[in-house]
Each structure stands twice: as C-alpha cells, then as structure tokens.
C-alpha atoms as a PDB file:
ATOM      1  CA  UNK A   1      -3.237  -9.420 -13.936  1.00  0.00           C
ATOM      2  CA  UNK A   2      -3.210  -8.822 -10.456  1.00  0.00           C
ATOM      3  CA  UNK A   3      -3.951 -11.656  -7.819  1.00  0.00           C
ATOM      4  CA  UNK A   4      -7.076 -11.038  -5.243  1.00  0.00           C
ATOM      5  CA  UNK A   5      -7.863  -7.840  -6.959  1.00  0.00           C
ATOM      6  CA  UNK A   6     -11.773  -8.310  -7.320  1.00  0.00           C
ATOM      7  CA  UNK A   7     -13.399  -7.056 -11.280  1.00  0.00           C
ATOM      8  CA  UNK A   8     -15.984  -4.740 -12.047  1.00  0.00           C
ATOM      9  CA  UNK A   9     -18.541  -6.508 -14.449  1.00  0.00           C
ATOM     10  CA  UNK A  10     -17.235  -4.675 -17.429  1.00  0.00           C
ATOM     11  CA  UNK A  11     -13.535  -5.699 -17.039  1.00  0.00           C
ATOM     12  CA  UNK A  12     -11.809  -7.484 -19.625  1.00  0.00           C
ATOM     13  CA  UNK A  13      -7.945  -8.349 -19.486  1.00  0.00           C
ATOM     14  CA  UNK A  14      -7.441  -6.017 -22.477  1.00  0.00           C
ATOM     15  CA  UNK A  15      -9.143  -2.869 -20.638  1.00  0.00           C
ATOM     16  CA  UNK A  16      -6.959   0.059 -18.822  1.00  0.00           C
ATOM     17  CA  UNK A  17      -8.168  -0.472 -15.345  1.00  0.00           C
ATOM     18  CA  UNK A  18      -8.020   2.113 -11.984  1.00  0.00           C
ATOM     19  CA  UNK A  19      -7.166  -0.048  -9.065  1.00  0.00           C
ATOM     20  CA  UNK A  20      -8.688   1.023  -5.763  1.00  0.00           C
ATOM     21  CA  UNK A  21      -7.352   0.674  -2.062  1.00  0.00           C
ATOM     22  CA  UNK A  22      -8.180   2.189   0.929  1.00  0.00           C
ATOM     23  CA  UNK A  23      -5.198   3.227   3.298  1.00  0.00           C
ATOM     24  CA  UNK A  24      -6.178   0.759   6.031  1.00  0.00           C
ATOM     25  CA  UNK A  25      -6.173  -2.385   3.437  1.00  0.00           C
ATOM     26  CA  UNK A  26      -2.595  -2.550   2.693  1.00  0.00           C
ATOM     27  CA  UNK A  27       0.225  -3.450   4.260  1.00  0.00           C
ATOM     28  CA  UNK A  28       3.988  -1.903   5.038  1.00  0.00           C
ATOM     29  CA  UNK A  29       7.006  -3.316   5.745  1.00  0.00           C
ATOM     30  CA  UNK A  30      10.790  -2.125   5.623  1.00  0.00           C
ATOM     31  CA  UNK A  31      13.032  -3.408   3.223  1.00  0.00           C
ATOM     32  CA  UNK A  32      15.915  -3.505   4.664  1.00  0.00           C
ATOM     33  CA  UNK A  33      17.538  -3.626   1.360  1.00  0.00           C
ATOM     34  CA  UNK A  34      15.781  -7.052   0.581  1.00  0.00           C
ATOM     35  CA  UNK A  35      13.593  -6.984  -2.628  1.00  0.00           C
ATOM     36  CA  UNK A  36      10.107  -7.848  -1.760  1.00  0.00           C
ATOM     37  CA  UNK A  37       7.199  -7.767  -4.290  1.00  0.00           C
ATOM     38  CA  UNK A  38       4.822  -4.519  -3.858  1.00  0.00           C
ATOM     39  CA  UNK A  39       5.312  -0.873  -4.286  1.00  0.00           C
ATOM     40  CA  UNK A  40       8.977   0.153  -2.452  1.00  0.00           C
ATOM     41  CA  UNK A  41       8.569   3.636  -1.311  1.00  0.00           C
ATOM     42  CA  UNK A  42      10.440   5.753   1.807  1.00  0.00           C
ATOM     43  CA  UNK A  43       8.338   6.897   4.518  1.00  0.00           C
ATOM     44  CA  UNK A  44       7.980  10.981   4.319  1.00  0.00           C
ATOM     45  CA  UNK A  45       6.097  10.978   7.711  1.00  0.00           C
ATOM     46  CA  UNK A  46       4.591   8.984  10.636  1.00  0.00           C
ATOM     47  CA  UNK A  47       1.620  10.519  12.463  1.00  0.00           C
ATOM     48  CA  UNK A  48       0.469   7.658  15.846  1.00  0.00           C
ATOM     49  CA  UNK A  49      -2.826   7.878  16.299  1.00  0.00           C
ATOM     50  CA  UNK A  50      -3.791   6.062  19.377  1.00  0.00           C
ATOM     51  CA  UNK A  51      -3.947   2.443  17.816  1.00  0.00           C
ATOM     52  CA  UNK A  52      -3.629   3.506  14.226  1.00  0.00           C
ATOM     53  CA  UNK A  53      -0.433   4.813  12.868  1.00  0.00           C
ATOM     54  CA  UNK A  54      -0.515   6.332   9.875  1.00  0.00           C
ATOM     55  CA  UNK A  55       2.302   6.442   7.305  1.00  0.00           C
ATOM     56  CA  UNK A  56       3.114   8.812   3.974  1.00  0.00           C
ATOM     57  CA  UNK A  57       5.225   7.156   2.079  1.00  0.00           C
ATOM     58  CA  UNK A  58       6.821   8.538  -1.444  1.00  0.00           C
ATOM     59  CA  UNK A  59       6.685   5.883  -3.949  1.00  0.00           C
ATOM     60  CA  UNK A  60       9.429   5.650  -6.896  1.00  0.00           C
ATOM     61  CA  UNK A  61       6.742   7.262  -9.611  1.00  0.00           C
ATOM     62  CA  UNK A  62       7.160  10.329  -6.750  1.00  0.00           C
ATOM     63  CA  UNK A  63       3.343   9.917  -5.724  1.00  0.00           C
ATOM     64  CA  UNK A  64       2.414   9.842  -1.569  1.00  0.00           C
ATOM     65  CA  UNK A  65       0.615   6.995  -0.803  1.00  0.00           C
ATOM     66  CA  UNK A  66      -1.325   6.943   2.546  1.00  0.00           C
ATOM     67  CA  UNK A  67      -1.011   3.943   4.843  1.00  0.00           C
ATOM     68  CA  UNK A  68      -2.791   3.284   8.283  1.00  0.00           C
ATOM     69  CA  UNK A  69      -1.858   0.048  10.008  1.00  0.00           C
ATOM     70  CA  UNK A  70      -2.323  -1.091  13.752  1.00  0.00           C
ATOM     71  CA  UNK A  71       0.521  -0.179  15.716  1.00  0.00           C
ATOM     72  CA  UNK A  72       0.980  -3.449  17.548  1.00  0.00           C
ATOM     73  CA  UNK A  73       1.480  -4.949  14.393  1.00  0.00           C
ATOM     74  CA  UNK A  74       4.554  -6.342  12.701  1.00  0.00           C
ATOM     75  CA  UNK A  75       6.884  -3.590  13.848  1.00  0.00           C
ATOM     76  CA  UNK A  76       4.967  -0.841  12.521  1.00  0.00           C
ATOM     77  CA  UNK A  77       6.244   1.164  15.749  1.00  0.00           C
ATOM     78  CA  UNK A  78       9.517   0.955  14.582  1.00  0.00           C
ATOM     79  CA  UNK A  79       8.630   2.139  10.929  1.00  0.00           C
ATOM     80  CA  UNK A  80      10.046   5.850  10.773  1.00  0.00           C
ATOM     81  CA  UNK A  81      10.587   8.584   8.144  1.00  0.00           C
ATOM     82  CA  UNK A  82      13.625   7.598   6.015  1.00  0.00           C
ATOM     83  CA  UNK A  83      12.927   4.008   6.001  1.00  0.00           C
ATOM     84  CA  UNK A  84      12.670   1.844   2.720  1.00  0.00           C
ATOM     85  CA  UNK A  85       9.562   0.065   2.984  1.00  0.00           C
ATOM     86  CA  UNK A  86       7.633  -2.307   0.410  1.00  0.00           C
ATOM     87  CA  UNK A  87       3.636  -1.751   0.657  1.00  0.00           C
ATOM     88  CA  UNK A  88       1.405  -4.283  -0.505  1.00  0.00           C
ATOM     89  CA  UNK A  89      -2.829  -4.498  -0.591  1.00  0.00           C
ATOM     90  CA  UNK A  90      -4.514  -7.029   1.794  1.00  0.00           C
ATOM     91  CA  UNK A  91      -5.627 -10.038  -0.244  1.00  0.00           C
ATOM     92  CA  UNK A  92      -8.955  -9.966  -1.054  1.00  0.00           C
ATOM     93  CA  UNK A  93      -9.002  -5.422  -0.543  1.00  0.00           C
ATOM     94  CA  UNK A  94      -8.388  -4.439  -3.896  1.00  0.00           C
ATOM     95  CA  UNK A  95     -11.000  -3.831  -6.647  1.00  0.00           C
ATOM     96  CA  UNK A  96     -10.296  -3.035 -10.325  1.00  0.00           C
ATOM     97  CA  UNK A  97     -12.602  -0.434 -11.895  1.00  0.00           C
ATOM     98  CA  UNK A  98     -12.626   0.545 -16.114  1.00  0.00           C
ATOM     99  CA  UNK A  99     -11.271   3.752 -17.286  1.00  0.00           C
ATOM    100  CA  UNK A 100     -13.725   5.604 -19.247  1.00  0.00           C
END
C-alpha cells in the first residue's frame, strides 16, 4: 500500500499494480548519507532549463528516472551529477493503474 497514491476503479490490494508519475510531481533531495524513505538513486546528469532543472538519476534497480523540479527550490541548484539523492512523488501525484 502506498500512501496518496490515488486507485483506478478496478484496484484491489491483491492486484499487481503500474504506478504512474510524471517527472515534475516528485521530489529530490540529497542524502547526504542519511536514510530517507523514497527511491535513493545518484544523479547521472543535470540539464537547467531556465526555471526548471531537470535531473537523470540512476536508481539502485539500474533504471533512469527523470526528475524536473524548480530551481529555486530546496537546493535543487546545488544538486549535481554524483550526488546520492532520495526521490519521492508529491502527495496526492501518484495514481495506481492494473496490470493486464
């Protein structure tokens, strides 16, 4: 169970589930060797785009997630490839959809 992930209508507990989040609904932060709760990950690359920055980062299954936060925000300028960082979803962002 996942908290503030909204259901599709057919969703059960028991069913295998995709969960879906768009890059600009989640959140990254660096770890500084602190365990957080999320998905811990080291940024590959950083691309600034005006406002936006936009982060790859490799998670520990070896998958790049994509991540686009406001610059101004919690130290994302500071974020930089190498870093250990800890992304989470935005409460309320994430929806659940069945496998079929």
């Amino acid at each position: 169970m996942l908290d503030g992930v909204a259901l599709d209508a057919t969703l059960s507990e028991a069913t295998d589930a995709d969960v879906m989040l768009r890059p600009d609904h989640l959140r990254i932060v660096k770890s500084n060797g602190v365990r957080i709760a999320g998905v811990a990950g080291v940024v590959r690359d950083t691309i600034f785009l005006g406002s936006v920055v936009q982060f790859t980062v490799r998670t520990a299954w070896g998958d790049d997630l994509s991540i686009r936060a406001q610059r101004d925000v919690a130290g994302h300028a500071r974020i930089a490839p190498g870093d250990n960082v800890v992304i989470t979803p935005e409460p309320g962002h994430a929806r659940a959809f069945a496998r079929h």
